[in-house]
Protein backbone atom coordinates (compact mmCIF):
# COMPACT_ATOMS: atom_id res chain seq x y z
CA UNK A 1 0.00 0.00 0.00
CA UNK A 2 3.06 2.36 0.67
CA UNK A 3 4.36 1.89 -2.67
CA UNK A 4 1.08 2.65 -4.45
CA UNK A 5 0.80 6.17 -2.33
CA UNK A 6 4.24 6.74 -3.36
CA UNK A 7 3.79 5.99 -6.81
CA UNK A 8 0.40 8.15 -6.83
CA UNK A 9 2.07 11.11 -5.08
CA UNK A 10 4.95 11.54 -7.50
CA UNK A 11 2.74 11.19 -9.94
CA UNK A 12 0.74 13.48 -8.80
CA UNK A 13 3.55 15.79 -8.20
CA UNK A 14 4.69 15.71 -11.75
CA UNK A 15 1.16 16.50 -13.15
CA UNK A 16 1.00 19.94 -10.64
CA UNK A 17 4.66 20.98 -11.69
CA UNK A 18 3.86 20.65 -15.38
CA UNK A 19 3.23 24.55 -16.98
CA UNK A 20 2.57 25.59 -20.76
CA UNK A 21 5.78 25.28 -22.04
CA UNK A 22 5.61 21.49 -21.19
CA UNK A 23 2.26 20.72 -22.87
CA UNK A 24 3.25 22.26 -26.06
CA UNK A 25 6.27 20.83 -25.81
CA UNK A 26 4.55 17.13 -25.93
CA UNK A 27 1.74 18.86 -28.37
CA UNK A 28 4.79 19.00 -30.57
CA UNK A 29 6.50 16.00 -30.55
CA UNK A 30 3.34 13.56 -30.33
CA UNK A 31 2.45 15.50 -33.82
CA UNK A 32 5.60 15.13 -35.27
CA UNK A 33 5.62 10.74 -34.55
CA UNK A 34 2.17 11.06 -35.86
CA UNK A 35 3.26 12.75 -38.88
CA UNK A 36 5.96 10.18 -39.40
CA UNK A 37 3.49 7.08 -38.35
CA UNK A 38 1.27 8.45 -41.14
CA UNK A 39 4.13 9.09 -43.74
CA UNK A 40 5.82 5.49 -43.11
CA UNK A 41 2.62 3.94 -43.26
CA UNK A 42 1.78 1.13 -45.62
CA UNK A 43 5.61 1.00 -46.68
CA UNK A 44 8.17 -1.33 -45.94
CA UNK A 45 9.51 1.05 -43.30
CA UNK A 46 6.57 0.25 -41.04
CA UNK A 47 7.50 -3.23 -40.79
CA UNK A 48 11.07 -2.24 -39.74
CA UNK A 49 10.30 0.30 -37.71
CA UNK A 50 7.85 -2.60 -35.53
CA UNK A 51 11.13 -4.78 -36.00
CA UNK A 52 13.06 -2.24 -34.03
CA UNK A 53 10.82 -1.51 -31.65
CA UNK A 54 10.46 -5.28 -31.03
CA UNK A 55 14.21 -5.42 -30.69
CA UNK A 56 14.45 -2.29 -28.49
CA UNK A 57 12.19 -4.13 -25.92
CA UNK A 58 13.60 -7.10 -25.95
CA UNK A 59 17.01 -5.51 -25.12
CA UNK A 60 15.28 -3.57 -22.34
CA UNK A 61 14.31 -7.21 -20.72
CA UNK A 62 17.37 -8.41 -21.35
CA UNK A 63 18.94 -6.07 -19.29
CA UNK A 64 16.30 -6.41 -16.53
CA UNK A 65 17.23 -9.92 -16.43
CA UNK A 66 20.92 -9.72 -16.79
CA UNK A 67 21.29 -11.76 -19.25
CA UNK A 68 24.96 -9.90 -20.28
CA UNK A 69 25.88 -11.71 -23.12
CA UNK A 70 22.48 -11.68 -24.78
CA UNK A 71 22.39 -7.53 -23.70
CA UNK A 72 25.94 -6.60 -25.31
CA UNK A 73 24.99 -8.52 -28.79
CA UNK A 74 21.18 -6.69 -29.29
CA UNK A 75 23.12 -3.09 -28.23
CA UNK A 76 25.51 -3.60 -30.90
CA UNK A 77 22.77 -4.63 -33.37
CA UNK A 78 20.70 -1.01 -32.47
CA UNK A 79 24.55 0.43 -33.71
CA UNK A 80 24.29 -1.26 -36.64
CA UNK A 81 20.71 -1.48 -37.43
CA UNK A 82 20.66 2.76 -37.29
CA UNK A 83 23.41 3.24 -40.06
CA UNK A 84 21.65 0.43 -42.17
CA UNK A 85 18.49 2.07 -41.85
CA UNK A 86 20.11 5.12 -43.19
CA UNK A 87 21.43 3.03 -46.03
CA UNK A 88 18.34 0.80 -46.91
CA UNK A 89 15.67 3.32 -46.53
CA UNK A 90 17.24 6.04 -48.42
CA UNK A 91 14.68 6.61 -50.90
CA UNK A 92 12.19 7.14 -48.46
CA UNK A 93 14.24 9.46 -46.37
CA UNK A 94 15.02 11.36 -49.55
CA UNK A 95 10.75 11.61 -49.89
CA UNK A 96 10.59 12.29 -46.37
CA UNK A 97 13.06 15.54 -46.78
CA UNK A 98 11.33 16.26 -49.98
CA UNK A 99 7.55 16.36 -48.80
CA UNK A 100 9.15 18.67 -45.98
CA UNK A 101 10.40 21.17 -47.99
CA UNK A 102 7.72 21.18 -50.35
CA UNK A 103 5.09 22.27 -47.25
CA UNK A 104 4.27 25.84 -47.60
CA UNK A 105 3.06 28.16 -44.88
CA UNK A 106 0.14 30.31 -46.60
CA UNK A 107 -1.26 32.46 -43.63
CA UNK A 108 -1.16 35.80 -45.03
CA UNK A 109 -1.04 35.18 -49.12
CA UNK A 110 -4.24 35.07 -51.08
CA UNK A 111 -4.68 33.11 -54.17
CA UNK A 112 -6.36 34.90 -57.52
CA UNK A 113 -7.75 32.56 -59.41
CA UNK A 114 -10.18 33.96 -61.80
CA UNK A 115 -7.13 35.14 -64.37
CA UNK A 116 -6.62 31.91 -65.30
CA UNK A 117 -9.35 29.82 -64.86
CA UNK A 118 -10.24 29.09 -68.24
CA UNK A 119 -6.63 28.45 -69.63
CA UNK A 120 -6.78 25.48 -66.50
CA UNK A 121 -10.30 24.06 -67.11
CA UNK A 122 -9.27 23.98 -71.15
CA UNK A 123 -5.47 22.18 -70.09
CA UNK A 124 -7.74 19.41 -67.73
CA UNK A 125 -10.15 19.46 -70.60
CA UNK A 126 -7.51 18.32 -73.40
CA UNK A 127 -5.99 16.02 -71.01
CA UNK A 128 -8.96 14.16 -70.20
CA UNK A 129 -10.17 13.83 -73.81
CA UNK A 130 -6.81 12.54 -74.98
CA UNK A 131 -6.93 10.12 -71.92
CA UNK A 132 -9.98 8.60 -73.35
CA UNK A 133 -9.67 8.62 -76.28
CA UNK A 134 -6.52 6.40 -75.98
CA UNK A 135 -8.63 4.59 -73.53
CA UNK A 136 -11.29 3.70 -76.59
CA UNK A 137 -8.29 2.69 -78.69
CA UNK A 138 -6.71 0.49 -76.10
CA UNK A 139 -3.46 2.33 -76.86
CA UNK A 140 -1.04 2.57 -74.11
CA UNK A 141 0.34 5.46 -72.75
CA UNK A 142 1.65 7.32 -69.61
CA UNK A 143 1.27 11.15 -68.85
CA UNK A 144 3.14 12.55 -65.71
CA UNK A 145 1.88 15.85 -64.14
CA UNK A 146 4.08 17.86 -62.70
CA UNK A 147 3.52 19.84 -59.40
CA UNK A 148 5.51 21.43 -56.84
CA UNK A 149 8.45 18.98 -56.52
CA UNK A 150 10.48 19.82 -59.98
CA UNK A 151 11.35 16.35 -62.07
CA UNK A 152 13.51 18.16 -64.37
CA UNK A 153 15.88 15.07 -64.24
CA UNK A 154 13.11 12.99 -65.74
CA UNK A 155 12.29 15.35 -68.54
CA UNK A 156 15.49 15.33 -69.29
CA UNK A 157 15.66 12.05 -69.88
CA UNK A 158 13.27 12.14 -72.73
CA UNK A 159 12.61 14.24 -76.10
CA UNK A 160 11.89 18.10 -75.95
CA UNK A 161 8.77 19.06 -76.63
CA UNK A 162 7.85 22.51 -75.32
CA UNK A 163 4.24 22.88 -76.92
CA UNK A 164 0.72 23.72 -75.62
CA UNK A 165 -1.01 20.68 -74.30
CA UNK A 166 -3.63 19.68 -76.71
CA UNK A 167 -5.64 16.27 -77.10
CA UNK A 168 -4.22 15.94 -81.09
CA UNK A 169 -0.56 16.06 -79.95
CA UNK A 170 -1.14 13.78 -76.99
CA UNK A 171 -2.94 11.65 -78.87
CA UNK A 172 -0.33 11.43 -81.74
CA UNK A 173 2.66 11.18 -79.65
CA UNK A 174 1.43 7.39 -77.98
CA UNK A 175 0.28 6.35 -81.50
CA UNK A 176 1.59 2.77 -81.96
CA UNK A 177 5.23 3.18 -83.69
CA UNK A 178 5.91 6.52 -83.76
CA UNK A 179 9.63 7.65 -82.44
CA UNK A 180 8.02 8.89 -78.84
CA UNK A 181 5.30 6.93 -78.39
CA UNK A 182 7.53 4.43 -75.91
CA UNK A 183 8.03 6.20 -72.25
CA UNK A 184 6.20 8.99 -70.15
CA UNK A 185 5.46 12.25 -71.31
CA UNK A 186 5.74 15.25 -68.98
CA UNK A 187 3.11 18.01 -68.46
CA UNK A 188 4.60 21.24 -66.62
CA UNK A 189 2.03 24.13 -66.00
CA UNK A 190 0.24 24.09 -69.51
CA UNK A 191 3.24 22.88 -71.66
CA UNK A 192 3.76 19.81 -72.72
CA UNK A 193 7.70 19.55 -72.07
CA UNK A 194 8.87 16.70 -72.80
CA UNK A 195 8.36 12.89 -74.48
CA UNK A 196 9.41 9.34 -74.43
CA UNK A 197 11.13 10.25 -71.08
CA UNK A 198 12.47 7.00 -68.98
CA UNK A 199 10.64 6.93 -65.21
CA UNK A 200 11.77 4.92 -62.32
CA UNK A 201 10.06 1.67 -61.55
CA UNK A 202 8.62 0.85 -58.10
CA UNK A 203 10.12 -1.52 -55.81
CA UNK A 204 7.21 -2.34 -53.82
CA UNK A 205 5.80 -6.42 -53.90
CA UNK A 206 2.95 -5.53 -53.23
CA UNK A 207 1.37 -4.83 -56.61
CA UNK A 208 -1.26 -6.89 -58.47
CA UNK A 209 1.13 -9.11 -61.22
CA UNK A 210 -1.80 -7.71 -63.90
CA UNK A 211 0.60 -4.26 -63.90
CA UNK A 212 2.78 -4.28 -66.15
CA UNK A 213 6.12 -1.54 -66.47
CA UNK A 214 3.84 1.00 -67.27
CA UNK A 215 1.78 1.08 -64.29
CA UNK A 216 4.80 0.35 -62.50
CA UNK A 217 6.78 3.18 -63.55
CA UNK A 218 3.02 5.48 -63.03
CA UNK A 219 3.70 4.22 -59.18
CA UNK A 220 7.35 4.83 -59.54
CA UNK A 221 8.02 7.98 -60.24
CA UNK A 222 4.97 8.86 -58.03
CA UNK A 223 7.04 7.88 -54.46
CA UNK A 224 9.65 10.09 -55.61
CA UNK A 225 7.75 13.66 -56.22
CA UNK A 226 4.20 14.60 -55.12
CA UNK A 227 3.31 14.34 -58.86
CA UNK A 228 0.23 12.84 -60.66
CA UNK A 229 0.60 9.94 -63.07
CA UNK A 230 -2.31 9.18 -65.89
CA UNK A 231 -1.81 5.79 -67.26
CA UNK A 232 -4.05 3.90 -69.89
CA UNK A 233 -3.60 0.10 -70.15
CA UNK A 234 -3.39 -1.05 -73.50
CA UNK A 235 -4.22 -4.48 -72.90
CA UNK A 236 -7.64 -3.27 -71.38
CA UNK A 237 -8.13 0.50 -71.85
CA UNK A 238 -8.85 1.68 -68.25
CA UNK A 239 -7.86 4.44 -67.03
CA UNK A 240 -5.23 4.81 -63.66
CA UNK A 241 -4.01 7.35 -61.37
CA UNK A 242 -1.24 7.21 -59.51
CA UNK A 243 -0.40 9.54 -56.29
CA UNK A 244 2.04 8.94 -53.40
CA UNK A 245 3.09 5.44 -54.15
CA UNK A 246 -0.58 4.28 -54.86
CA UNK A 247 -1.98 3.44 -57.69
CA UNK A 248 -6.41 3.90 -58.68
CA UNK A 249 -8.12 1.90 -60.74
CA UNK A 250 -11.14 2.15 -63.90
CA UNK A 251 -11.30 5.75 -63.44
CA UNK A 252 -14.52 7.20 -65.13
CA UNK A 253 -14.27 10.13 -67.38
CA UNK A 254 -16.10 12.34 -64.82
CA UNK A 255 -13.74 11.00 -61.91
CA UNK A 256 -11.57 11.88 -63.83
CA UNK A 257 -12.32 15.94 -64.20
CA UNK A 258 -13.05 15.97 -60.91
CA UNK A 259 -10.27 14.90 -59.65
CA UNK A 260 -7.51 16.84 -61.58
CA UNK A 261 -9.82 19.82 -60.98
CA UNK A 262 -9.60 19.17 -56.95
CA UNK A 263 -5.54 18.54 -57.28
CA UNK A 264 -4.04 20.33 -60.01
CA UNK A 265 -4.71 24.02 -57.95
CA UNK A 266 -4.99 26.86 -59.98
CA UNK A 267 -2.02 29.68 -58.12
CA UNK A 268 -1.99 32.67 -60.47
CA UNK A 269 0.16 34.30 -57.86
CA UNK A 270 2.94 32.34 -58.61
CA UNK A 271 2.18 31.59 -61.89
CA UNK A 272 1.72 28.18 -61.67
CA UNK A 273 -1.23 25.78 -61.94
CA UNK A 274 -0.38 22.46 -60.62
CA UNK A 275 0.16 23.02 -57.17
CA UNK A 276 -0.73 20.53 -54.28
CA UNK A 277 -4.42 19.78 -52.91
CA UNK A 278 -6.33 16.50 -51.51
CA UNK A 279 -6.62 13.98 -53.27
CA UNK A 280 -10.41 12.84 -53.73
């Protein structure tokens, strides 16, 4: 009974001495592990992260039991384990550092939109009729939207293009044949920049084996920048997005509008259209 006052009057004791500084303090850090629960989630850093958790309590016991030997070999594996966590999970530490510096603190600015509303609606417009099109063809192809993180490595891997996005050049690029209609073509703003550009596949095993490199690449090239991919199967004509490392299925036509419309934010301000929204 002695120990359970004790324990209740410390307790007790901390709670009283805590002040403001303290709760904001924990406000703080409990939002930034939920941030980077939320980030990791679904991914293979998930797992590992329950791995070492698992094997940071199970070196806790050990110690509590004194079982040296056992104690001295999991320490030296938390060494280790941090520097090949560095090493193994660079790309998503490199998305980590990239989806931090692409958040934006917008308190006082004030977006105009009307300028350019109708140049936007008509660039969604052409894109979704091309998209379809294709998609009643059952011709492949791949369109990557550009937002806020710049892929200007990517574009560079492919064929300039530099021309006003319009459904009769998409369309003609992915015709069966031509010289660009293999690889990803890259929309910037309202310009078409480049084709036939190479993207980098996904690594995650947890894809349906009905995607082929295509979707793959969609997914790709989607973990490393917060862009949009469009990709139309040419084995069955639907229509795919991918966003974040995920990839949606059969997207209708009106879906389709929709969602570009809710994403691809219009910022007239900075003279630029595609800018980052939820995705719905």
């Amino acid at each position: 009974m002695l120990d359970i006052n004790s324990f209740f009057s410390g307790f007790l004791d901390i709670i009283f001495r805590v002040n403001i500084n303290d709760i904001v303090d924990i406000l703080i850090i409990a939002y930034i592990f939920y941030k980077i629960f939320m980030f990791i989630k679904d991914t293979r850093a998930e797992q590992v992260l329950k791995g070492i958790v698992l094997l940071f309590v199970a070196t806790q016991v050990s110690k509590v039991l004194k079982l040296h030997t056992l104690y001295w070999l999991l320490i030296k594996a938390l060494d280790l384990g941090f520097i090949a966590a560095l090493i193994i999970f660079q790309p998503e530490l490199r998305a980590g550092l990239e989806h931090i510096g692409r958040t934006k603190f917008n308190f006082f600015q004030k977006n105009n939109i009307s300028v350019s509303e109708e140049k936007f609606n008509r660039t969604v417009e052409e894109i979704v009729e091309a998209l379809y099109s294709l998609s009643r063809q059952k011709i492949g192809a791949l369109i990557i939207l550009e937002r806020n993180t710049k892929i200007g490595d990517i574009i560079n891997t492919g064929t300039s293009i530099d021309g006003e996005v319009s459904r009769q050049l998409l369309i003609n690029i992915f015709i069966p044949n031509t010289p660009l209609h293999d690889g990803a073509v890259v929309i910037r703003e309202s310009q078409i920049k480049a084709a036939s550009c190479f993207l980098p596949l996904t690594q995650s095993k947890d894809l349906s084996k009905e995607l082929g490199t295509r979707h793959r690449a969609a997914i790709g090239v989607s973990e490393v920048s917060d862009c949009i991919s469009l990709i139309v199967s040419e084995e069955t004509g639907d229509v795919s997005i991918a966003k974040s490392g995920k990839i949606y299925r059969k997207i209708s036509k009106d879906r389709m509008i929709n969602i570009l419309r809710s994403n691809l934010k219009i910022n007239t301000q900075e003279k630029s259209f595609f800018k980052g929204g939820i995705f719905k």
